[in-house]
PDB file of N, CA and C in Angstrom:
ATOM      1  N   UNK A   1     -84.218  71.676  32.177  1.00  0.00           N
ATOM      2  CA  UNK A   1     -82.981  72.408  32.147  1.00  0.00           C
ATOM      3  C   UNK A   1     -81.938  71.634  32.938  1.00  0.00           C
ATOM      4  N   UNK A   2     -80.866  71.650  32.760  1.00  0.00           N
ATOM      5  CA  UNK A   2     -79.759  70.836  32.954  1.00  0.00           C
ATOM      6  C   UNK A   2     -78.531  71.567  33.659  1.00  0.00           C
ATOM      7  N   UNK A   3     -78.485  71.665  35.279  1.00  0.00           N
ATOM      8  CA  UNK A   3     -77.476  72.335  35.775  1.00  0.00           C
ATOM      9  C   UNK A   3     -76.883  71.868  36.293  1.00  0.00           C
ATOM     10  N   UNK A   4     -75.309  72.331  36.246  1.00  0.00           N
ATOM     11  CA  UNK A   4     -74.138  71.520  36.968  1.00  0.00           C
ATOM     12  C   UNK A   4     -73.266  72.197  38.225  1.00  0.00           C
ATOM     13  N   UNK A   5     -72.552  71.243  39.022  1.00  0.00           N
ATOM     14  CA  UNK A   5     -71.834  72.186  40.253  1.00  0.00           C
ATOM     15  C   UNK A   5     -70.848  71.576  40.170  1.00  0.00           C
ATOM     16  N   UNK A   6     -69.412  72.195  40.487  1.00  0.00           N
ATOM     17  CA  UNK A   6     -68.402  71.963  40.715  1.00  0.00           C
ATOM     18  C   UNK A   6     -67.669  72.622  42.103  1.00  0.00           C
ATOM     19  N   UNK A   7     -67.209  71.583  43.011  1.00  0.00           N
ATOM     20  CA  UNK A   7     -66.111  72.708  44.407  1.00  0.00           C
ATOM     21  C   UNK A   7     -65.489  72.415  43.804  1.00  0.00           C
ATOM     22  N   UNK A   8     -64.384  73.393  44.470  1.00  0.00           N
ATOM     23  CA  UNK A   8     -62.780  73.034  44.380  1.00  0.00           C
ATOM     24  C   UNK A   8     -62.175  73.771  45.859  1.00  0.00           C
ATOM     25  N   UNK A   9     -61.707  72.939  46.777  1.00  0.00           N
ATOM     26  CA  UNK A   9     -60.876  73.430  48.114  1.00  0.00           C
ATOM     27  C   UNK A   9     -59.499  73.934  47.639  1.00  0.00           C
ATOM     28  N   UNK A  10     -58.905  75.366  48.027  1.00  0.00           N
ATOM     29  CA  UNK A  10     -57.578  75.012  47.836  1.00  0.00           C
ATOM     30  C   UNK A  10     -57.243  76.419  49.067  1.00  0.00           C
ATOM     31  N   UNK A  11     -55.692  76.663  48.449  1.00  0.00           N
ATOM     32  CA  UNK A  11     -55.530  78.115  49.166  1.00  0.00           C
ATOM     33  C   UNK A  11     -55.302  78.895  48.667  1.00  0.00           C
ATOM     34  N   UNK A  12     -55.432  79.929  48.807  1.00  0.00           N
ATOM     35  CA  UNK A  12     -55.158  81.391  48.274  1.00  0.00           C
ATOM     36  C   UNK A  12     -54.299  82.198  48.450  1.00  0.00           C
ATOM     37  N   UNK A  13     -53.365  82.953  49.163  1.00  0.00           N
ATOM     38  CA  UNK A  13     -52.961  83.937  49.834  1.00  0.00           C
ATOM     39  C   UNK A  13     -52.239  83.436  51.420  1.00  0.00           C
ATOM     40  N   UNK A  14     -52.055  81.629  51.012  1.00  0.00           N
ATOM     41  CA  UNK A  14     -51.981  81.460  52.204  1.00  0.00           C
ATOM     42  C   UNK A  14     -52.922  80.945  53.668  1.00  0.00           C
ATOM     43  N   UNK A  15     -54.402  81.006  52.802  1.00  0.00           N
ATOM     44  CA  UNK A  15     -55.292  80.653  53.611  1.00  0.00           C
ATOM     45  C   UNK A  15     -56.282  79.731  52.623  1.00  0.00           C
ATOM     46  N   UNK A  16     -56.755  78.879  53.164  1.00  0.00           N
ATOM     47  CA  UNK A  16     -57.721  78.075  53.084  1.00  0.00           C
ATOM     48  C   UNK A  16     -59.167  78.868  52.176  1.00  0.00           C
ATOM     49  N   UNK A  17     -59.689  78.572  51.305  1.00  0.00           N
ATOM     50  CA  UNK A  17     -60.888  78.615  50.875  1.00  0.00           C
ATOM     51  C   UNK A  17     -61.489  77.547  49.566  1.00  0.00           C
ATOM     52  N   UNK A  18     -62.337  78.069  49.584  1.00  0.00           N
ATOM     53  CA  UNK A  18     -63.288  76.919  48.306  1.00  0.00           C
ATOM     54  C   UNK A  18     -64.295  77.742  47.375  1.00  0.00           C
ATOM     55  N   UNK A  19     -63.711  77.424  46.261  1.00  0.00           N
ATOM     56  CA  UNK A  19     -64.259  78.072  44.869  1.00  0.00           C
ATOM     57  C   UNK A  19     -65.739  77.046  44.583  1.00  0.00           C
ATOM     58  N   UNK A  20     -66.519  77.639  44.019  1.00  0.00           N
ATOM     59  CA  UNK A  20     -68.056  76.946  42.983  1.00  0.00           C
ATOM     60  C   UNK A  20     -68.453  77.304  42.065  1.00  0.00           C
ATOM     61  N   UNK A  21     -68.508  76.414  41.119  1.00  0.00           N
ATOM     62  CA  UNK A  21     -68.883  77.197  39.572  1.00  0.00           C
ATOM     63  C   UNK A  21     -70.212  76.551  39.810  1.00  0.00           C
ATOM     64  N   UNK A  22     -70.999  77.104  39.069  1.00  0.00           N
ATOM     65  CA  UNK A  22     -72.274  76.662  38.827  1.00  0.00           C
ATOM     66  C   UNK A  22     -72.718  76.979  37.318  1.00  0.00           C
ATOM     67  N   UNK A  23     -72.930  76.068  36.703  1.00  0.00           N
ATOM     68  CA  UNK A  23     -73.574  76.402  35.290  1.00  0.00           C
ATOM     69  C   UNK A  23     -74.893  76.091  34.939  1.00  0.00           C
ATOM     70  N   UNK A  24     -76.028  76.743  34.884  1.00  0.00           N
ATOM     71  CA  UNK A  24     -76.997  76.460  34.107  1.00  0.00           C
ATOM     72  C   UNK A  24     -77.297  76.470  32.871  1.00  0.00           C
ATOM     73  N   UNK A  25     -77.918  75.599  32.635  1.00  0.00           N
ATOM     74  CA  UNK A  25     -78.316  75.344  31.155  1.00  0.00           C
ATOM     75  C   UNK A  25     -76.763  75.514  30.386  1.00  0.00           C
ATOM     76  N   UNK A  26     -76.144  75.064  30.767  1.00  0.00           N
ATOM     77  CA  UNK A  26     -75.277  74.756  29.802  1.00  0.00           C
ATOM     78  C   UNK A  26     -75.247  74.657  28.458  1.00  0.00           C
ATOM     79  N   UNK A  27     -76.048  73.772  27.909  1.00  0.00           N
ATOM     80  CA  UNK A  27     -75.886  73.891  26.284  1.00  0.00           C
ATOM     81  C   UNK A  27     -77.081  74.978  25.871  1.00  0.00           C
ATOM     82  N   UNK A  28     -77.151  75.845  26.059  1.00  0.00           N
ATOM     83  CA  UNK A  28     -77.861  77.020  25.808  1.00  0.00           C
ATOM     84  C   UNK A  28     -78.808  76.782  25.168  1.00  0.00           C
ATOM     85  N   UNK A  29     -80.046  75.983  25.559  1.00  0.00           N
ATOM     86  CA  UNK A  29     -80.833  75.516  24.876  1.00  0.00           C
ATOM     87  C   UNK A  29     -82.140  76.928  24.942  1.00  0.00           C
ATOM     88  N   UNK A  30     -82.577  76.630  23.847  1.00  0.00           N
ATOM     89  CA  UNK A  30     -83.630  78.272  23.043  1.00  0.00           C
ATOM     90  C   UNK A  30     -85.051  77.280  22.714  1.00  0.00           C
ATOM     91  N   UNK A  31     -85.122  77.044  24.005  1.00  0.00           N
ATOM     92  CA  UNK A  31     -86.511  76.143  24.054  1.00  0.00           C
ATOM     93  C   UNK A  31     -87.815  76.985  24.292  1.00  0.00           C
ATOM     94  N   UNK A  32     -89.065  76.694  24.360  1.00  0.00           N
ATOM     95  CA  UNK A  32     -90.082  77.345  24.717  1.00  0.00           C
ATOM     96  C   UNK A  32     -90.176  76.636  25.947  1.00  0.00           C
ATOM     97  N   UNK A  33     -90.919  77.523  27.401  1.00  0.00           N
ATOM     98  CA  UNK A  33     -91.083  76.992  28.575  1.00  0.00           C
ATOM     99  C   UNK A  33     -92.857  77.388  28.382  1.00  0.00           C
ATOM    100  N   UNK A  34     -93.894  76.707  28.711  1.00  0.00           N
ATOM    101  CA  UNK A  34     -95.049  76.733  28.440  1.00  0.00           C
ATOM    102  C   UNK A  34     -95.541  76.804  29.628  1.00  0.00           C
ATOM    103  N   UNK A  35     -96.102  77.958  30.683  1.00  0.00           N
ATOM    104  CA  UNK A  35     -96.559  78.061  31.680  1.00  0.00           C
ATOM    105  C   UNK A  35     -98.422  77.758  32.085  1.00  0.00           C
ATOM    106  N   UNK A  36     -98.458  76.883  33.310  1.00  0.00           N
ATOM    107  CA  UNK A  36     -99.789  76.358  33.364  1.00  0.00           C
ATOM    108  C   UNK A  36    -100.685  77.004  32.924  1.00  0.00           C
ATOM    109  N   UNK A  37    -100.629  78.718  32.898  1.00  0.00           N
ATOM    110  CA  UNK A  37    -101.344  80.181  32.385  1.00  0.00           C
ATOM    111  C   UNK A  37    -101.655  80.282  31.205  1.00  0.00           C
ATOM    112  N   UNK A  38    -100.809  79.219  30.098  1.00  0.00           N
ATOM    113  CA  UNK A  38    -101.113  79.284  28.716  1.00  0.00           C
ATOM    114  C   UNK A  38    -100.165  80.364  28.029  1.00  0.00           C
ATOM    115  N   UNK A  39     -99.004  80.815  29.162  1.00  0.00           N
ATOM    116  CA  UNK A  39     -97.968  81.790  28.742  1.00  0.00           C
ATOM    117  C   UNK A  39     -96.978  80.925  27.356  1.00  0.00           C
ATOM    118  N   UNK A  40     -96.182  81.474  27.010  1.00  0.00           N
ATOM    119  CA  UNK A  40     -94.727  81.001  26.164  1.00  0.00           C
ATOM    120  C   UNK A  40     -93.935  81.822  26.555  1.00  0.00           C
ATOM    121  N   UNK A  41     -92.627  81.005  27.202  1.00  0.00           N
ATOM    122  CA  UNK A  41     -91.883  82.248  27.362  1.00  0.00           C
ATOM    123  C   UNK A  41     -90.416  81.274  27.043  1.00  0.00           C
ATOM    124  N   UNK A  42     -89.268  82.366  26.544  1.00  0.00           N
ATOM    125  CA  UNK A  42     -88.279  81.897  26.080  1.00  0.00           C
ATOM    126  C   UNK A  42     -87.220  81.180  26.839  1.00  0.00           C
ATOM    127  N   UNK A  43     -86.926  80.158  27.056  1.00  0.00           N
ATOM    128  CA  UNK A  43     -85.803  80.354  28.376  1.00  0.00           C
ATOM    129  C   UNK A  43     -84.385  80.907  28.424  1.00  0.00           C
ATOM    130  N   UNK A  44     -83.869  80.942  29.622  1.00  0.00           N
ATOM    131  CA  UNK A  44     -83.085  82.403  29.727  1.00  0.00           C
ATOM    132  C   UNK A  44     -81.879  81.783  29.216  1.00  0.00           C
ATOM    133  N   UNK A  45     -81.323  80.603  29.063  1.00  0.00           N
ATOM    134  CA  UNK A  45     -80.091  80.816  28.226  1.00  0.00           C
ATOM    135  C   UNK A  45     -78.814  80.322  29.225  1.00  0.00           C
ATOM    136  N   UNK A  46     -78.083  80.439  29.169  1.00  0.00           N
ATOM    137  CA  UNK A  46     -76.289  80.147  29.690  1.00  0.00           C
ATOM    138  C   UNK A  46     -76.292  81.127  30.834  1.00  0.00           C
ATOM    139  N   UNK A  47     -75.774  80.450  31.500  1.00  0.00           N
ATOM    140  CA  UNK A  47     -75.242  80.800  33.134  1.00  0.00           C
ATOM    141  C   UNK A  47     -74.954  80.536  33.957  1.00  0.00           C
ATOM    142  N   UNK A  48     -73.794  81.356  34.087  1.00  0.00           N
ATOM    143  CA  UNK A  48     -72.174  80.713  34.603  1.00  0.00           C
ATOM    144  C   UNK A  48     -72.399  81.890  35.996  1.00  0.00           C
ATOM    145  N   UNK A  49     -71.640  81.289  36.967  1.00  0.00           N
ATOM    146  CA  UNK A  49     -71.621  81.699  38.592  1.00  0.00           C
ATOM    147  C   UNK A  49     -70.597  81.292  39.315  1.00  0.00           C
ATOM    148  N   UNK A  50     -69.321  81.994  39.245  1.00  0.00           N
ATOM    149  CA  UNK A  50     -68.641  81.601  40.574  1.00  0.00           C
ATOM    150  C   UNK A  50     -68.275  81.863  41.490  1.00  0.00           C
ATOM    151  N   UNK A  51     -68.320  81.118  42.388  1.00  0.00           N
ATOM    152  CA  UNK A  51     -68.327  81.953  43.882  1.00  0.00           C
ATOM    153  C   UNK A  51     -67.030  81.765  44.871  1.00  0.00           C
ATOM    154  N   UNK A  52     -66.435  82.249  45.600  1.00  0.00           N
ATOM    155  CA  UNK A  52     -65.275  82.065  46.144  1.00  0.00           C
ATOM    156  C   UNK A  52     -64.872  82.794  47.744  1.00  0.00           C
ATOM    157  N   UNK A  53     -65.129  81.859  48.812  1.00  0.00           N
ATOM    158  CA  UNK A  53     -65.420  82.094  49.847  1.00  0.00           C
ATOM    159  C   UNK A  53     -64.124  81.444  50.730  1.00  0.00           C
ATOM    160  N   UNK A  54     -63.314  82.793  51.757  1.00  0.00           N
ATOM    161  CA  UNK A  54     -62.553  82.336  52.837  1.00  0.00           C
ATOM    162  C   UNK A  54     -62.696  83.104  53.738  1.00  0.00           C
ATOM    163  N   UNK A  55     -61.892  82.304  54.651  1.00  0.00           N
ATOM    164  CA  UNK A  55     -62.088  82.942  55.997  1.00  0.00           C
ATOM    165  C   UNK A  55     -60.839  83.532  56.027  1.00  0.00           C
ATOM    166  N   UNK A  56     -61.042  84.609  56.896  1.00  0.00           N
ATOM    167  CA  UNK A  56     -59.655  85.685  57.111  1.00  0.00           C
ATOM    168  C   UNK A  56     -59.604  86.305  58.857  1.00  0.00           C
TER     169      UNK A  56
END
């Protein structure tokens, strides 16, 4: 699976903070994940996360 991160510093409101995207699996790949158990299970797909943190 193939995940990516991006910051970005800037300001907001006047104050200082820093944004993060995070994407997994990006190209939404509909693969089988084959667990040591002899399971199949589907993988979960696209997912996007961003987070956005300042101080106040």
């Amino acid at each position: 699976m193939l995940s990516l991160s991006t910051r970005n510093r800037m300001e907001l409101f006047g104050r200082t903070c820093l944004a993060r995207l995070d994407a997994d699996d990006p190209n939404n790949a509909t693969d089988l994940y084959l667990q040591p158990t002899g399971i199949a299970l589907s993988e979960q797909g696209r997912r996007l996360t961003l987070t956005v943190t300042m101080d106040i």
